[in-house]
N, C-alpha and C. Protein backbone atom coordinates (compact mmCIF):
# COMPACT_ATOMS: atom_id res chain seq x y z
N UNK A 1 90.37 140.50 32.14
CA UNK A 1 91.15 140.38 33.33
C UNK A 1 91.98 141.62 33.54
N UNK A 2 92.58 142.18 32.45
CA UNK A 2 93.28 143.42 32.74
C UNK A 2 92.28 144.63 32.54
N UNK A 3 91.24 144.08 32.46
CA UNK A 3 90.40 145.53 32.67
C UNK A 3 89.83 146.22 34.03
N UNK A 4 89.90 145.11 34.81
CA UNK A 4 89.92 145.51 35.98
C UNK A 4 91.12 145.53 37.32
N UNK A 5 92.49 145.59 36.14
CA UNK A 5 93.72 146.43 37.35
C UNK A 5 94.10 146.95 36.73
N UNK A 6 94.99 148.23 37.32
CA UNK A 6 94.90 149.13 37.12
C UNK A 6 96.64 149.25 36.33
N UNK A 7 97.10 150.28 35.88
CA UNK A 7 97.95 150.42 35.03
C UNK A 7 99.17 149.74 35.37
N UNK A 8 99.75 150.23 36.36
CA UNK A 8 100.46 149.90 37.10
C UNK A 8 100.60 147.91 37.49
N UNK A 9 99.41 147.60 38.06
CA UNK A 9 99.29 146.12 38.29
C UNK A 9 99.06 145.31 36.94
N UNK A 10 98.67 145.94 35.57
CA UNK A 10 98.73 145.55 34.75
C UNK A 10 100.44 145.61 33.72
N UNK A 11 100.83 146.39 34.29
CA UNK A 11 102.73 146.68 34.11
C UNK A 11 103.32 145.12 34.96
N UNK A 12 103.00 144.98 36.23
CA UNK A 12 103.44 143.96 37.02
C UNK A 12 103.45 142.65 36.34
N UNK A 13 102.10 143.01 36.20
CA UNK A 13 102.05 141.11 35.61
C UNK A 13 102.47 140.92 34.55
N UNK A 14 103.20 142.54 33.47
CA UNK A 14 103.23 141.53 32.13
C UNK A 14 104.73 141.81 32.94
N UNK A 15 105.80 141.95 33.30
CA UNK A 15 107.00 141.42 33.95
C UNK A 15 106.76 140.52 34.66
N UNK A 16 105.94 140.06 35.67
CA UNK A 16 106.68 138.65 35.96
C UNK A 16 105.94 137.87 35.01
N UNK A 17 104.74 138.06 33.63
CA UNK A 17 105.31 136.45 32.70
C UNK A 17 106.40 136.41 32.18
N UNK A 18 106.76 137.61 32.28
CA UNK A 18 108.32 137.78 31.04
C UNK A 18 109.67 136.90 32.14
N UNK A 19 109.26 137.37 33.25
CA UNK A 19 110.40 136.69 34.37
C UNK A 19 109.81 135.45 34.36
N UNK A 20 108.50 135.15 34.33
CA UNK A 20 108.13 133.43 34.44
C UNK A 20 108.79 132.89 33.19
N UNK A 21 108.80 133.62 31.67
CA UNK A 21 109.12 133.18 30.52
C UNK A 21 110.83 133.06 30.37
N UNK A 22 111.27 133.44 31.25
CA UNK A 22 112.65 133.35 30.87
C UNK A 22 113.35 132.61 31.86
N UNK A 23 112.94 132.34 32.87
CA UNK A 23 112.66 131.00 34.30
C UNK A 23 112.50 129.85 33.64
N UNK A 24 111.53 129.63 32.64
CA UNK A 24 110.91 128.60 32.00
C UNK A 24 111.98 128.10 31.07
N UNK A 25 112.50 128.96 30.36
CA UNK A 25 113.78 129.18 29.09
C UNK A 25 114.45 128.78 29.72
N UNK A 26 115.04 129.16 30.86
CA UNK A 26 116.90 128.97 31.12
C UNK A 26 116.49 127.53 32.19
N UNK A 27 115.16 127.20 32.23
CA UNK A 27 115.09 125.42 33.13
C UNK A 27 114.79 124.75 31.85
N UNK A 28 114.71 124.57 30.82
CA UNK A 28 114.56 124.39 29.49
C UNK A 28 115.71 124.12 28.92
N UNK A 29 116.74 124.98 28.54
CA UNK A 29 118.20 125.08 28.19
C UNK A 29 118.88 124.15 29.49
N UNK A 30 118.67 124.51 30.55
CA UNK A 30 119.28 123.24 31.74
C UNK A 30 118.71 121.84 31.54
N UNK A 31 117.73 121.68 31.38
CA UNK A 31 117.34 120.23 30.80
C UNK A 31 117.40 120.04 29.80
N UNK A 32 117.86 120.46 29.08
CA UNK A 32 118.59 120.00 27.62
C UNK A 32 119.67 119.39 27.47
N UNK A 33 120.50 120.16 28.28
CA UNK A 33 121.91 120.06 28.62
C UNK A 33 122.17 118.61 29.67
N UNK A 34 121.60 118.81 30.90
CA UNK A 34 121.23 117.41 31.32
C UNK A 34 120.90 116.18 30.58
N UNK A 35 119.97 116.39 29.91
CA UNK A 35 119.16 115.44 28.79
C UNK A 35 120.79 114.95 27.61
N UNK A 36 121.09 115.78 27.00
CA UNK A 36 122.33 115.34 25.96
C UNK A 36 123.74 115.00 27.16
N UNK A 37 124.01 115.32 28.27
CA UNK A 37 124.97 114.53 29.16
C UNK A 37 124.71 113.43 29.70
N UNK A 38 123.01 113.13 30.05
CA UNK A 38 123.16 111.79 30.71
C UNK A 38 122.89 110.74 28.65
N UNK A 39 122.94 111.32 27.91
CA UNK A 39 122.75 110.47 26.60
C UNK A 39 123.83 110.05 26.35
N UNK A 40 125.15 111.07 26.53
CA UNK A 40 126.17 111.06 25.88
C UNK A 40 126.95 109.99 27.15
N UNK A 41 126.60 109.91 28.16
CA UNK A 41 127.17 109.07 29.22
C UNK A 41 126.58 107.58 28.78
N UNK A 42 124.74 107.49 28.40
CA UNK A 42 124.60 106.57 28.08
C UNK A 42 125.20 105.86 26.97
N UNK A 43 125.67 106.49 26.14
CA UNK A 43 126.14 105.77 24.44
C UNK A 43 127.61 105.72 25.05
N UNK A 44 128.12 106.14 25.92
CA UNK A 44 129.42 105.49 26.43
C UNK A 44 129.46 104.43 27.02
N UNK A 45 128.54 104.21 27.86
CA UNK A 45 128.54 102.70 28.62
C UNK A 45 128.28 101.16 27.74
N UNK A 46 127.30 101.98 27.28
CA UNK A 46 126.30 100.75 25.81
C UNK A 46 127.54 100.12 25.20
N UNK A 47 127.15 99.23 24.48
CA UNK A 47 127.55 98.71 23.69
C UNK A 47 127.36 98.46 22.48
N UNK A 48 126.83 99.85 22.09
CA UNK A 48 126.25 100.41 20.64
C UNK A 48 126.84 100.31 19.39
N UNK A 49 126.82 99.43 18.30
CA UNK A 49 127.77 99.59 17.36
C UNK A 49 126.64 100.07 16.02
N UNK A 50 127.11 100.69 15.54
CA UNK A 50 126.66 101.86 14.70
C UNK A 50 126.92 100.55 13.07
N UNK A 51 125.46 100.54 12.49
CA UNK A 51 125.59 99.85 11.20
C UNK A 51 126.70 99.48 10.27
N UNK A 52 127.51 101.07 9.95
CA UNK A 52 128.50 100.94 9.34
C UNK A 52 130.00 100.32 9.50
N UNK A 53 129.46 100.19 11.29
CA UNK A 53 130.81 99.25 11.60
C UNK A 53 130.98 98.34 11.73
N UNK A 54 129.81 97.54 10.81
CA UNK A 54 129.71 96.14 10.70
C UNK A 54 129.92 96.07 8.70
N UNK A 55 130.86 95.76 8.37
CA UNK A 55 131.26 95.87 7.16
C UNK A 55 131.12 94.07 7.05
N UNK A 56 130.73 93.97 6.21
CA UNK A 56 131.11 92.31 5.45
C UNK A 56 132.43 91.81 5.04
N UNK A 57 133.23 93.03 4.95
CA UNK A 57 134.34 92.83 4.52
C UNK A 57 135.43 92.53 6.01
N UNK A 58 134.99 93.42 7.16
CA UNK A 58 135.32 93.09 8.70
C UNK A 58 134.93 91.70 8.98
N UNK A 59 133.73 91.37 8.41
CA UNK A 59 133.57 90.28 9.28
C UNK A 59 134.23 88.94 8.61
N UNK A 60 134.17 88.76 7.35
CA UNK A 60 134.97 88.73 6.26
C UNK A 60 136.25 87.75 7.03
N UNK A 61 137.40 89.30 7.22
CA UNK A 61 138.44 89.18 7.52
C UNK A 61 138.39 88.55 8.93
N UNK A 62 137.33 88.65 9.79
CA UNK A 62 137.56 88.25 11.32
C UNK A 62 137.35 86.82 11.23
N UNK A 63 136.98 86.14 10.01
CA UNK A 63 136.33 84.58 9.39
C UNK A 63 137.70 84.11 9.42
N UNK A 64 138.23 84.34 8.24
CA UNK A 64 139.34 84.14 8.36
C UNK A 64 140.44 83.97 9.47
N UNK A 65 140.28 84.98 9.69
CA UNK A 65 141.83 84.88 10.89
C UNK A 65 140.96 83.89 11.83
N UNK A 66 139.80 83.81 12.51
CA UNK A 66 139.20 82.55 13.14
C UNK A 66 139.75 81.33 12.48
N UNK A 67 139.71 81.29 11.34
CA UNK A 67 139.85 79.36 10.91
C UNK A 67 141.42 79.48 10.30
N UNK A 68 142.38 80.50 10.29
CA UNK A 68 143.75 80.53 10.19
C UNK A 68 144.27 79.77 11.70
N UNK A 69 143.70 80.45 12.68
CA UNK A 69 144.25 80.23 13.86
C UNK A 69 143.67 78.71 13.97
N UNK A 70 142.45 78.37 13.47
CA UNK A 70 142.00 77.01 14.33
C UNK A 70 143.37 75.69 13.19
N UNK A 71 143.65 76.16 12.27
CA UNK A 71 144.42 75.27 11.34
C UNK A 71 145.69 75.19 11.77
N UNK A 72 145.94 76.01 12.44
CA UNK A 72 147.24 76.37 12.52
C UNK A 72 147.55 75.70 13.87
N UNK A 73 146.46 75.73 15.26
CA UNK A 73 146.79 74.98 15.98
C UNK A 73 146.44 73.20 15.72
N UNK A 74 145.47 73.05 14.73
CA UNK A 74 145.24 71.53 14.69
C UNK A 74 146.49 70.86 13.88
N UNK A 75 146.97 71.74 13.26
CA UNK A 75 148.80 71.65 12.66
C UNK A 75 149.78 71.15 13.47
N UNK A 76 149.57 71.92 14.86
CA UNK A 76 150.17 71.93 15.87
C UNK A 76 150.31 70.80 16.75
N UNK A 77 148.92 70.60 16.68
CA UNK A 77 148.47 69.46 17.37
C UNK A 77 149.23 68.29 16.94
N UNK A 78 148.87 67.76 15.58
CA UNK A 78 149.12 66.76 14.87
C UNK A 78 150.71 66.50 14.21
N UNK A 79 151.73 67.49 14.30
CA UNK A 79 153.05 67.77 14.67
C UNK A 79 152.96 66.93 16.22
N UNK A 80 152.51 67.75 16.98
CA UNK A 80 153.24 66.72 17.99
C UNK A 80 152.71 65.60 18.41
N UNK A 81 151.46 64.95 18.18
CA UNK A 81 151.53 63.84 17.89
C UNK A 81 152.46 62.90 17.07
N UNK A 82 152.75 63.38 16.49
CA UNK A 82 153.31 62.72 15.24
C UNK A 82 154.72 62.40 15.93
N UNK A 83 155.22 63.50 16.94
CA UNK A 83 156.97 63.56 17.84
C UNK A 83 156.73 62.53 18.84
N UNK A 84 155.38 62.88 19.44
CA UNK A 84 155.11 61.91 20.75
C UNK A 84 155.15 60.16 20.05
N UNK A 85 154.67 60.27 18.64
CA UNK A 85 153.94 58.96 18.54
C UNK A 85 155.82 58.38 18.14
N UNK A 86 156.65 59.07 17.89
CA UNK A 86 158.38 58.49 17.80
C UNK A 86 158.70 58.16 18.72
N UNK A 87 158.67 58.74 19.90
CA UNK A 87 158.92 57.95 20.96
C UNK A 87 158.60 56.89 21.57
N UNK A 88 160.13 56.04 21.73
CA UNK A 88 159.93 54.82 22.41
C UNK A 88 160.09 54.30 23.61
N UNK A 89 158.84 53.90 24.27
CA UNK A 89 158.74 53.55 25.22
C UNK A 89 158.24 51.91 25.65
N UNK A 90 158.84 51.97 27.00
CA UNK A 90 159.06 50.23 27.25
C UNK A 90 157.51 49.94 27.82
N UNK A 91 157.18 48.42 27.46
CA UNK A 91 156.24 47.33 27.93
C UNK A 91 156.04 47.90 29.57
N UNK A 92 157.30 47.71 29.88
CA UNK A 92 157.56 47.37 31.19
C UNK A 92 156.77 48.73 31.99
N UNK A 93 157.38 49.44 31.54
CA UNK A 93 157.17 50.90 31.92
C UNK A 93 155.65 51.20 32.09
N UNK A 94 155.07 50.81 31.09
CA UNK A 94 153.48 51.36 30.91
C UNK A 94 152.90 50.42 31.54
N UNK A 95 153.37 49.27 31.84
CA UNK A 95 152.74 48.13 33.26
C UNK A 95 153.14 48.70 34.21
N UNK A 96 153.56 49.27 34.76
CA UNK A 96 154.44 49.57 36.12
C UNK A 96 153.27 50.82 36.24
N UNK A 97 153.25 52.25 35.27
CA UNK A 97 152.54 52.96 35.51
C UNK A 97 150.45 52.45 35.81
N UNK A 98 150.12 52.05 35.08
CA UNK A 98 148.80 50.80 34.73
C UNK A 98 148.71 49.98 36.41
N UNK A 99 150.08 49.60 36.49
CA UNK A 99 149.52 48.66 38.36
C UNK A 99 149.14 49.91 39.03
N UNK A 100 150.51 50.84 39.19
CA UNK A 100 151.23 51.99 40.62
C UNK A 100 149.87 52.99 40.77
N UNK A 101 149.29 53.27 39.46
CA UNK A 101 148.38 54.58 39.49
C UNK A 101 147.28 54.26 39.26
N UNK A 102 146.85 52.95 38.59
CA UNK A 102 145.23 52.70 37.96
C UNK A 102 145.01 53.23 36.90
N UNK A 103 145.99 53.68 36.22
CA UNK A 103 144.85 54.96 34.86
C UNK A 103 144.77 53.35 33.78
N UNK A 104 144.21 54.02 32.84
CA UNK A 104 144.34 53.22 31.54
C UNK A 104 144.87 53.48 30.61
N UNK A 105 145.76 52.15 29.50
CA UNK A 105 147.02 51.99 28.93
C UNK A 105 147.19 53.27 27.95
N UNK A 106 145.91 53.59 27.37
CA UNK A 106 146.12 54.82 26.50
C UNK A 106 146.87 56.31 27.49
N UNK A 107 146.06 56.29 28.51
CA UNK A 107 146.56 57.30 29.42
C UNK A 107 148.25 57.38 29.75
N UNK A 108 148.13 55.98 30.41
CA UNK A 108 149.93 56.24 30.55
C UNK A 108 150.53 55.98 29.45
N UNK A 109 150.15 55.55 28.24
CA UNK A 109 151.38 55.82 27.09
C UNK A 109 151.69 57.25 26.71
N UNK A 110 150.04 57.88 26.62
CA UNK A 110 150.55 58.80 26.66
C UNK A 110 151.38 60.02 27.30
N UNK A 111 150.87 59.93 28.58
CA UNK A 111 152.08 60.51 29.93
C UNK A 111 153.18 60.08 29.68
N UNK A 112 153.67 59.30 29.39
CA UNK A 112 154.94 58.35 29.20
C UNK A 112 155.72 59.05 28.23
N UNK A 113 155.25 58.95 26.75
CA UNK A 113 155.44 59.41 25.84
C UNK A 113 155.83 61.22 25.70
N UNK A 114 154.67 61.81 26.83
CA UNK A 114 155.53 63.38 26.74
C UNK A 114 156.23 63.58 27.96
N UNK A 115 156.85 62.46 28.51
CA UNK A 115 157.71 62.63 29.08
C UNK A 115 159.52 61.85 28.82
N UNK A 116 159.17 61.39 27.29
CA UNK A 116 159.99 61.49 26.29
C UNK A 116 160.71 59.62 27.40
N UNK A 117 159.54 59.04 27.41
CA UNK A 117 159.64 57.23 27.98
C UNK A 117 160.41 57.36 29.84
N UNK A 118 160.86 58.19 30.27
CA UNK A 118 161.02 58.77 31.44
C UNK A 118 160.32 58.37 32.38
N UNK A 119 160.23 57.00 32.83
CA UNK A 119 159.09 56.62 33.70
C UNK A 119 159.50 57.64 35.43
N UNK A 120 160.23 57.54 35.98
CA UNK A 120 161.09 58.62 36.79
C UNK A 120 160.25 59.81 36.77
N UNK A 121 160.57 60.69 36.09
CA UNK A 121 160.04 61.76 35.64
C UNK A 121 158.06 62.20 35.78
N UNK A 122 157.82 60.64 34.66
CA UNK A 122 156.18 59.91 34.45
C UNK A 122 156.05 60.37 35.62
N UNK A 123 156.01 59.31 36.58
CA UNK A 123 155.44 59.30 38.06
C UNK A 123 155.45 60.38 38.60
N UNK A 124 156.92 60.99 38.73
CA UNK A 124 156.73 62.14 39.79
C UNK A 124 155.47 63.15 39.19
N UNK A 125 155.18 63.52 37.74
CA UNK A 125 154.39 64.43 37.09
C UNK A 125 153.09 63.82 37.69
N UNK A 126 152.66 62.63 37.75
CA UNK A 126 151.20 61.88 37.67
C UNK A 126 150.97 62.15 39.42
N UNK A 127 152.27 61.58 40.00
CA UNK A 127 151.92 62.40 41.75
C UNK A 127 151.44 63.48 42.17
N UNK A 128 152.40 64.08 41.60
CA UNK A 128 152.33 65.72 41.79
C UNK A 128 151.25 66.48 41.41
N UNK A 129 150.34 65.79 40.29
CA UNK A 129 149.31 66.44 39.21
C UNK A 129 147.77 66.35 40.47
């Protein structure tokens, strides 16, 4: 192929592969660069967690504080049951709520009860609710 142009046109063409070769290079180096920004955008959005940041000993500790907290409110719970179940409240009262509203007797004792036997109080909360 270069035997038939001549010195000159054979000078030409080896500059523009060298200009095609370095065109090629620097859109090469630009898609690289593209390529590791839209990656580095992707591993930001993800929700990628990397092996080591799953320790046994993390999850371990996240066990724990889960069933600290669930004890601690069924503690809670059963504390105030225990305040509600002191309070005394009248016959009368939990019939009156049972005709006026329809619920059932467990319901209004208990309304009753965290409203510390307060039938007054009871009602307006059970209206209002």
């Amino acid at each position: 192929m270069s035997d038939s142009l001549s010195p000159t046109a054979a000078a030409a063409e080896d500059n523009v592969s060298d200009d095609e070769k370095e065109d090629e290079q620097a859109n090469n180096s630009i898609q690289k660069k593209e390529d590791a920004k839209v990656e580095k955008e992707l591993d930001r959005v993800t929700d990628r967690v990397d092996e080591e940041d799953l320790g046994s000993e993390k999850i371990g500790n996240a066990l724990t504080a889960i069933n600290d907290k669930r004890h601690l409110d069924e503690s809670k719970r059963k504390a105030e049951q225990a305040v509600l179940a002191n309070v005394k409240i009248r016959k009368e009262d939990v019939e009156l709520i049972i005709q006026e509203l329809e619920l059932p007797r467990s319901k209004a004792e208990k309304i009753l009860r965290q409203h510390r036997g307060d039938v007054v109080a009871t009602l307006k909360a059970l209206v209002n609710a």
